[in-house]
C-alpha atoms as a PDB file:
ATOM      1  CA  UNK A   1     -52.123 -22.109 -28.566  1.00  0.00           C
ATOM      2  CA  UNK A   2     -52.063 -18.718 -27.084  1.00  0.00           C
ATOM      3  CA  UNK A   3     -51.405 -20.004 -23.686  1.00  0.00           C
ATOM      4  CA  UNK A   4     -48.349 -22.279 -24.883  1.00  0.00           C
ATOM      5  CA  UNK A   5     -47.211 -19.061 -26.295  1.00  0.00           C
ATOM      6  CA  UNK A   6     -47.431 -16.995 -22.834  1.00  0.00           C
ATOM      7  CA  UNK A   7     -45.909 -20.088 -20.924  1.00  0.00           C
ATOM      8  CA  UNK A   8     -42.856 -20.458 -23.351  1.00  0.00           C
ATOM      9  CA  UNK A   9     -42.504 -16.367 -23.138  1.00  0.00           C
ATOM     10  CA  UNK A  10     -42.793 -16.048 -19.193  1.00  0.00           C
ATOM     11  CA  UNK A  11     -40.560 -19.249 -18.415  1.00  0.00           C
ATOM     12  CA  UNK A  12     -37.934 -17.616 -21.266  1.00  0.00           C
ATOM     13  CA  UNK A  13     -37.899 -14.344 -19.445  1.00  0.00           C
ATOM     14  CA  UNK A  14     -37.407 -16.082 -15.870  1.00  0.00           C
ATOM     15  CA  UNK A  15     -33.972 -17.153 -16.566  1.00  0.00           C
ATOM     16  CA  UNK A  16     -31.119 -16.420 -14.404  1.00  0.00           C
ATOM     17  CA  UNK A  17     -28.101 -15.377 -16.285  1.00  0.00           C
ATOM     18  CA  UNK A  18     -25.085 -17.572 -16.078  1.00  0.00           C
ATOM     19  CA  UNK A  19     -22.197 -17.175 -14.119  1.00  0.00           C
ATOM     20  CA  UNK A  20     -18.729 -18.583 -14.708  1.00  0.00           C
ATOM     21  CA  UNK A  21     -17.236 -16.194 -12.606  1.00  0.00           C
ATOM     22  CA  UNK A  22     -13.312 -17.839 -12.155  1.00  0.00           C
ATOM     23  CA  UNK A  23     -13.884 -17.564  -8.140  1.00  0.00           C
ATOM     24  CA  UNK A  24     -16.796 -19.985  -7.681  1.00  0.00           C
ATOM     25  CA  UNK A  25     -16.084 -23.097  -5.692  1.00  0.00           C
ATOM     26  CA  UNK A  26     -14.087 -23.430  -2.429  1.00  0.00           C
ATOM     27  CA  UNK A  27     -11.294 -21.682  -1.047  1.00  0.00           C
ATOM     28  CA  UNK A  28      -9.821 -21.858   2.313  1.00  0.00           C
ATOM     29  CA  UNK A  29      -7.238 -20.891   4.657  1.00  0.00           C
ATOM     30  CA  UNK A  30      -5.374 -23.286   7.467  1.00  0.00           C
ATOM     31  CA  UNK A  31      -2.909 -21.655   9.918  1.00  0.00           C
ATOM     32  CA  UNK A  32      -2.116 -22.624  13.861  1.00  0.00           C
ATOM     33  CA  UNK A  33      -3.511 -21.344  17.047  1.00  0.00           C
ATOM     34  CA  UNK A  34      -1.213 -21.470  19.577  1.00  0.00           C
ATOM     35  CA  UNK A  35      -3.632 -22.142  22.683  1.00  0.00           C
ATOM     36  CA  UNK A  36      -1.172 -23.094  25.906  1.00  0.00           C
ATOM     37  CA  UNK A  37       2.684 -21.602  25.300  1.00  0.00           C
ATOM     38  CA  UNK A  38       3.166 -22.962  28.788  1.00  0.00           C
ATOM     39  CA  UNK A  39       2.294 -26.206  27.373  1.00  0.00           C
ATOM     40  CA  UNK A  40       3.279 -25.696  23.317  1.00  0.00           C
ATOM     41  CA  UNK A  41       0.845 -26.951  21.884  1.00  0.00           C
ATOM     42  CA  UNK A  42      -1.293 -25.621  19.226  1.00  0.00           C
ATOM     43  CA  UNK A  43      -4.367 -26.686  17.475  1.00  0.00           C
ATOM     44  CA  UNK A  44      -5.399 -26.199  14.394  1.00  0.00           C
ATOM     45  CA  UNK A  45      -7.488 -24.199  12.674  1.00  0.00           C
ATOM     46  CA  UNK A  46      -9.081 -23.768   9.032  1.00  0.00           C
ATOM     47  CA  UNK A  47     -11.558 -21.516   7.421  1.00  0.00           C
ATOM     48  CA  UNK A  48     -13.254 -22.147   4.113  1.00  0.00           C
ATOM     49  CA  UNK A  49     -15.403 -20.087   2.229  1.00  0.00           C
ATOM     50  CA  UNK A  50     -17.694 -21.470  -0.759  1.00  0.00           C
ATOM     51  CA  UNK A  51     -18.494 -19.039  -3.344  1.00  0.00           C
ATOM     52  CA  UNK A  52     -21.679 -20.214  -5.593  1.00  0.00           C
ATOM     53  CA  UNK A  53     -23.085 -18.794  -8.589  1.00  0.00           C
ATOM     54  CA  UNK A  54     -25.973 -16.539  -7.531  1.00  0.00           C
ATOM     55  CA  UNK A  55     -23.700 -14.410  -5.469  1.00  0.00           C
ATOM     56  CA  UNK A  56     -23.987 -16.064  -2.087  1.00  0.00           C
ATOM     57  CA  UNK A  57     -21.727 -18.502   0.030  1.00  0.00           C
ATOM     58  CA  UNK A  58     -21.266 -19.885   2.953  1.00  0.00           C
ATOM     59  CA  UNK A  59     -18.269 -19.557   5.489  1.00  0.00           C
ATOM     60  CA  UNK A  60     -17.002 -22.516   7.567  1.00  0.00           C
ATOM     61  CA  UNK A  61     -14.614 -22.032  10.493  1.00  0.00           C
ATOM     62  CA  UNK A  62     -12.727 -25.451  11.863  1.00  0.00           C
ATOM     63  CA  UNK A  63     -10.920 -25.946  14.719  1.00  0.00           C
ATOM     64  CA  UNK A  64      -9.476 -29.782  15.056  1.00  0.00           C
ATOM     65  CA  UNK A  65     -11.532 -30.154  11.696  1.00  0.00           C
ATOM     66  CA  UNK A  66     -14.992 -29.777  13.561  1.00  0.00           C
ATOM     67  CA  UNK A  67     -16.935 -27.162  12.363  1.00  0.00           C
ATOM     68  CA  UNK A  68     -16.699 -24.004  15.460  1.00  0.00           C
ATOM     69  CA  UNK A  69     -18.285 -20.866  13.391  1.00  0.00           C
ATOM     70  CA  UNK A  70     -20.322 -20.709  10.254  1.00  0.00           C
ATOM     71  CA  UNK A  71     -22.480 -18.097   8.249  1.00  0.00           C
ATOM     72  CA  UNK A  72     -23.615 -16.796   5.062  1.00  0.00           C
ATOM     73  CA  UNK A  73     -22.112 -14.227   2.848  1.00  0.00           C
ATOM     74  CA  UNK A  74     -22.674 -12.131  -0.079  1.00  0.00           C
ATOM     75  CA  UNK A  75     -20.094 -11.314  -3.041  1.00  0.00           C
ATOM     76  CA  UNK A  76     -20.294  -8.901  -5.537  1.00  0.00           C
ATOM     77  CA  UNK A  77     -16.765  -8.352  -8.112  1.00  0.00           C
ATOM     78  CA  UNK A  78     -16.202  -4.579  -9.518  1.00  0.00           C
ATOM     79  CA  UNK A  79     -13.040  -4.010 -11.777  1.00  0.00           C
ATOM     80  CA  UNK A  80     -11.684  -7.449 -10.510  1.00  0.00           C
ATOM     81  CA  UNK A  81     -12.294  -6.355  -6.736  1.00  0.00           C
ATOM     82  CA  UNK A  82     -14.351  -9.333  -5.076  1.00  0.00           C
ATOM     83  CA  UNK A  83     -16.440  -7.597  -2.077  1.00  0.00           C
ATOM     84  CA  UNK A  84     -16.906 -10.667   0.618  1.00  0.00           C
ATOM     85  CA  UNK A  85     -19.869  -9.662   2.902  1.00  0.00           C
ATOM     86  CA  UNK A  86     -20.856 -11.357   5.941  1.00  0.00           C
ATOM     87  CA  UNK A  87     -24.480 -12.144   6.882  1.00  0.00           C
ATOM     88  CA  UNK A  88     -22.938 -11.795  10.725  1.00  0.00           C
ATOM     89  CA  UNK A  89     -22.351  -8.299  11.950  1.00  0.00           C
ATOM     90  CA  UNK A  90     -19.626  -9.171  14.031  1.00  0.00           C
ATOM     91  CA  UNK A  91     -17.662  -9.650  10.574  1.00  0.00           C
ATOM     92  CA  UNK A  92     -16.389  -6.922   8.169  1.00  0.00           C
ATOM     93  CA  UNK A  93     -16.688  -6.768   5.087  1.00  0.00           C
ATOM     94  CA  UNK A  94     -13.535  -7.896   3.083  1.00  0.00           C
ATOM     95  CA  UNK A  95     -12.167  -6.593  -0.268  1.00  0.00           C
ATOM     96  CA  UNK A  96      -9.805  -9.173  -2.094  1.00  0.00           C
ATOM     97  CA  UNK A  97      -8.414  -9.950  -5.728  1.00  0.00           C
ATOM     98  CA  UNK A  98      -7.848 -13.182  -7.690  1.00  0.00           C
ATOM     99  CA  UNK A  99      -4.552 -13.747  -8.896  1.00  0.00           C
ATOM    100  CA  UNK A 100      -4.506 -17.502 -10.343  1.00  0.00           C
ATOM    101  CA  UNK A 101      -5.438 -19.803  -7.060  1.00  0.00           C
ATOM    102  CA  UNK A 102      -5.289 -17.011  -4.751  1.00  0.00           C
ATOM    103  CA  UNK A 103      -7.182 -14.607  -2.842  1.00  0.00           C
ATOM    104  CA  UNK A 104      -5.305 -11.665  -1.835  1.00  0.00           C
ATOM    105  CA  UNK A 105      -5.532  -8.589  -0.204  1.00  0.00           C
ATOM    106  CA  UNK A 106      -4.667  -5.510  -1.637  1.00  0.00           C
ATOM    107  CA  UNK A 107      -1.099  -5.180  -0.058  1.00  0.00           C
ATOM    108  CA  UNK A 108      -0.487  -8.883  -1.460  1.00  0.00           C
ATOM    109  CA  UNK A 109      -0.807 -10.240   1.595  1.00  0.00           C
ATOM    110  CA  UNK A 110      -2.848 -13.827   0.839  1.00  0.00           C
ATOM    111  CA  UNK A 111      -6.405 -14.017   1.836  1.00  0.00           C
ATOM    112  CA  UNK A 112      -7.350 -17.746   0.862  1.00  0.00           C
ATOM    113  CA  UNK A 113      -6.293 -20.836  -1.907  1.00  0.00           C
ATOM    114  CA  UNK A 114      -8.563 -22.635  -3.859  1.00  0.00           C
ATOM    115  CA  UNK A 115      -9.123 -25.854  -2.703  1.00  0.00           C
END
């Protein structure tokens, strides 16, 4: 009996809180490269990032909708400020706000769109 009692108080205490933080799920941003202005022609590309409950994501650039760049990022929100930070060095760390489907940047300038 004792043991059922330490089992049902360790497995209680192991819980990870819930998060229904409004920004989980996937958000992107499409906009064209021009490549060859000699030529005109442009290709596109998209990036994506998926925000998950536990703070992580992942971040997906496309060009011609094949995958060209990925890696991992923590997020962390403060007084509605959502801190993006990449697992890759070569990437900065981005501050950005939700306003209703949108990601923007502090000067209103838009970051991503849910998808």
């Amino acid at each position: 009996m004792l043991a059922i009692v330490g089992f049902i108080a360790v497995s209680n205490c192991s819980r990870i809180p819930e998060n229904n933080d409004p920004v989980l799920g996937i958000w992107v941003k499409a906009e064209l490269l021009n490549e060859d202005s000699s030529k005109k022609t442009t290709t596109p590309i998209s990036e994506e990032w998926i925000f998950n409950d536990v703070y992580l994501g992942r971040y997906h650039r496309y060009s011609n909708n094949e995958i060209v760049f990925y890696t991992d990022f923590r997020w962390d929100v403060v007084d509605g400020v959502y801190t993006i930070s990449y697992s890759e060095e070569d990437l900065s760390s981005v501050q950005v706000s939700l306003n209703n489907e949108l990601l923007e940047f502090e000067n209103g300038d838009v970051f991503a769109t849910r998808k």
